[in-house]
C-alpha atoms as a PDB file:
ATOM      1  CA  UNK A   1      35.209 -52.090 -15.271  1.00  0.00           C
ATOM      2  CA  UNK A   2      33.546 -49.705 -13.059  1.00  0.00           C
ATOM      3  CA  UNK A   3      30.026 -48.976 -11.762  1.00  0.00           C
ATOM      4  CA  UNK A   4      28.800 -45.797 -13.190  1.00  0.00           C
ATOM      5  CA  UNK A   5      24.953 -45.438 -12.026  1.00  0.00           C
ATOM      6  CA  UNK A   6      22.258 -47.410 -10.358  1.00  0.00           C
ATOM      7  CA  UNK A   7      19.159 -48.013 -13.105  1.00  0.00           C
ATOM      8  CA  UNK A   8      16.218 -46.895 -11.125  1.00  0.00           C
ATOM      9  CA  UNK A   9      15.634 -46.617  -7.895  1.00  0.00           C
ATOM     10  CA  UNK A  10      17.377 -47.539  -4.459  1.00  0.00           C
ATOM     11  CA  UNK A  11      15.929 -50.861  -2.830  1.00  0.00           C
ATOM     12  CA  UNK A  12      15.469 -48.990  -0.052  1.00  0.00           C
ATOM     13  CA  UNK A  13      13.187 -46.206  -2.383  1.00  0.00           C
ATOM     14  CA  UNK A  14      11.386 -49.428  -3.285  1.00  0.00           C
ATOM     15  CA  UNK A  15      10.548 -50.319   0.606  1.00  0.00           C
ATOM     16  CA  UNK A  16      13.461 -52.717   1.156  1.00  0.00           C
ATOM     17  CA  UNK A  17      14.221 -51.974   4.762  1.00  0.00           C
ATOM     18  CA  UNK A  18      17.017 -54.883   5.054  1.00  0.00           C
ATOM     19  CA  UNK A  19      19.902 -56.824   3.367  1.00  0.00           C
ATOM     20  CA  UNK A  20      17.803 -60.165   2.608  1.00  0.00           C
ATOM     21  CA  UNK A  21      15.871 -58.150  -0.702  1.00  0.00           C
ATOM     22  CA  UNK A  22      18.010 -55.928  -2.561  1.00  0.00           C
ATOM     23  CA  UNK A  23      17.719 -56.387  -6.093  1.00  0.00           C
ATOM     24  CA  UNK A  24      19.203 -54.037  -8.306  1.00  0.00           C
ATOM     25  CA  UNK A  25      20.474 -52.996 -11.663  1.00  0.00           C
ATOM     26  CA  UNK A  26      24.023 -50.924 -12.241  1.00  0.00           C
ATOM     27  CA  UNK A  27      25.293 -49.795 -15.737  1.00  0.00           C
ATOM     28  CA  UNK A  28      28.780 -50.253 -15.624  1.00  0.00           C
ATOM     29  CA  UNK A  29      31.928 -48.414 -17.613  1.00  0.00           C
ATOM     30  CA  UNK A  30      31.932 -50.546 -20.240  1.00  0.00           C
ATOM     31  CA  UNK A  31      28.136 -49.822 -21.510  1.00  0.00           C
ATOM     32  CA  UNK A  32      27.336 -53.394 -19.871  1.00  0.00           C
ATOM     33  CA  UNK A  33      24.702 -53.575 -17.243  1.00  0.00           C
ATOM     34  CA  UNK A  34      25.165 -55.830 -13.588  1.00  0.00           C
ATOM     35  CA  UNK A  35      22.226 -57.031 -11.881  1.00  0.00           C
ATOM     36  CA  UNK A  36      21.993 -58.413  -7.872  1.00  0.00           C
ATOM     37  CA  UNK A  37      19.356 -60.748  -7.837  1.00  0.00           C
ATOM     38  CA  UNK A  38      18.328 -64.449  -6.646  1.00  0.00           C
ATOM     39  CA  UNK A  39      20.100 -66.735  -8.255  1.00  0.00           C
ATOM     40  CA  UNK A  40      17.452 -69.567  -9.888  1.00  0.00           C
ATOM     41  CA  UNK A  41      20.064 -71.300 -12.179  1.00  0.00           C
ATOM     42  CA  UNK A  42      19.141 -74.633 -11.113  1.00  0.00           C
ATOM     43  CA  UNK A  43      15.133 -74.044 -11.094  1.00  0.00           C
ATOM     44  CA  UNK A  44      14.961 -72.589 -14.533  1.00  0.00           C
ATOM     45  CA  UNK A  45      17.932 -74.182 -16.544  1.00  0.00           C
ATOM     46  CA  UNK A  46      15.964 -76.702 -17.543  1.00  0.00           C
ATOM     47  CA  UNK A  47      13.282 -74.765 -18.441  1.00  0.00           C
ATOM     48  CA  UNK A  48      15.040 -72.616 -21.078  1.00  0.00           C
ATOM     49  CA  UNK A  49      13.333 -72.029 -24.732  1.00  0.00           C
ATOM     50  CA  UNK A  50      15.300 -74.270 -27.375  1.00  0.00           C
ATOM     51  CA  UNK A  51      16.606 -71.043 -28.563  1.00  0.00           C
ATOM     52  CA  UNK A  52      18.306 -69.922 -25.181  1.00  0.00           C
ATOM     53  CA  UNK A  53      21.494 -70.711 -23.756  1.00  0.00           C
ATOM     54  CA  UNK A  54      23.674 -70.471 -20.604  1.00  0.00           C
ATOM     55  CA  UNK A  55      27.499 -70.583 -20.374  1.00  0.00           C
ATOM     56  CA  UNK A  56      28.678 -72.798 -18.030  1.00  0.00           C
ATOM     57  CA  UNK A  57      29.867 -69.363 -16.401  1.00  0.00           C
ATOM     58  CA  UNK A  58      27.005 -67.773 -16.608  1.00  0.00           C
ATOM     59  CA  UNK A  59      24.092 -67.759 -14.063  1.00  0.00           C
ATOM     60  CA  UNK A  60      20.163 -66.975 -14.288  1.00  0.00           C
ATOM     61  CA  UNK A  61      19.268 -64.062 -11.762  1.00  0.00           C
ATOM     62  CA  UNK A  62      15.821 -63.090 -11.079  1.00  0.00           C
ATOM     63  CA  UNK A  63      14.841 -59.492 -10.071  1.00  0.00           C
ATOM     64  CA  UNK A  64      11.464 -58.518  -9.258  1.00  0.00           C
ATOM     65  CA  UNK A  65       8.812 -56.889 -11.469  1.00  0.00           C
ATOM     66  CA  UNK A  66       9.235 -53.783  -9.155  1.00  0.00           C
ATOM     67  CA  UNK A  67      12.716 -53.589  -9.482  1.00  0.00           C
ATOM     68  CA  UNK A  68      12.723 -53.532 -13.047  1.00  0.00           C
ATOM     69  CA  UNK A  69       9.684 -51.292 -13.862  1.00  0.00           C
ATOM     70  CA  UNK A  70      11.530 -48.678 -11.511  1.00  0.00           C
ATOM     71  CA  UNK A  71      14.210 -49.088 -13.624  1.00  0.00           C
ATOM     72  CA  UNK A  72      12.262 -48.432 -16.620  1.00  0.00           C
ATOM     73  CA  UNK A  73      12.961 -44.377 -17.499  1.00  0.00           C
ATOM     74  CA  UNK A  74      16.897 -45.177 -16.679  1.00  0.00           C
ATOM     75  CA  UNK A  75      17.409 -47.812 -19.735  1.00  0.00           C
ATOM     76  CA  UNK A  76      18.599 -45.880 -22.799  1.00  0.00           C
ATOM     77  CA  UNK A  77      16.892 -46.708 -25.902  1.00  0.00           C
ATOM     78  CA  UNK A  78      20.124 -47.435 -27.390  1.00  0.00           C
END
């Protein structure tokens, strides 16, 4: 598994000027997608819909509304 492309724009496009805020979004070889965000597992676990579920490998990253929004016109359709 490889990283093909960034989805949207640099962090540093979106005014991050040092290492402490870089959210982002790759799409990798395999058609998956790899985000760097905060990690907020243990503030919203709990607070999952009955319907949602987390593998005990699995973590719950937040990105900012910017970062996705820039990332908007890069996220195929299908």
């Amino acid at each position: 598994m490889k990283i093909v492309r960034r989805i949207g724009v640099s962090p540093r496009e979106r005014g991050s000027a040092t290492a402490e805020t870089c959210p982002d979004i790759f799409e990798l070889s395999d058609g998956n997608f790899a985000v760097i965000g905060t990690d907020a597992t243990d503030q919203l676990d709990g607070a999952l819909p009955p319907d949602a579920a987390r593998a005990a490998y699995e973590r719950i990253v937040v990105i900012s509304r910017q970062t996705l929004i820039g990332a908007k016109a890069d996220i195929p359709d299908a």
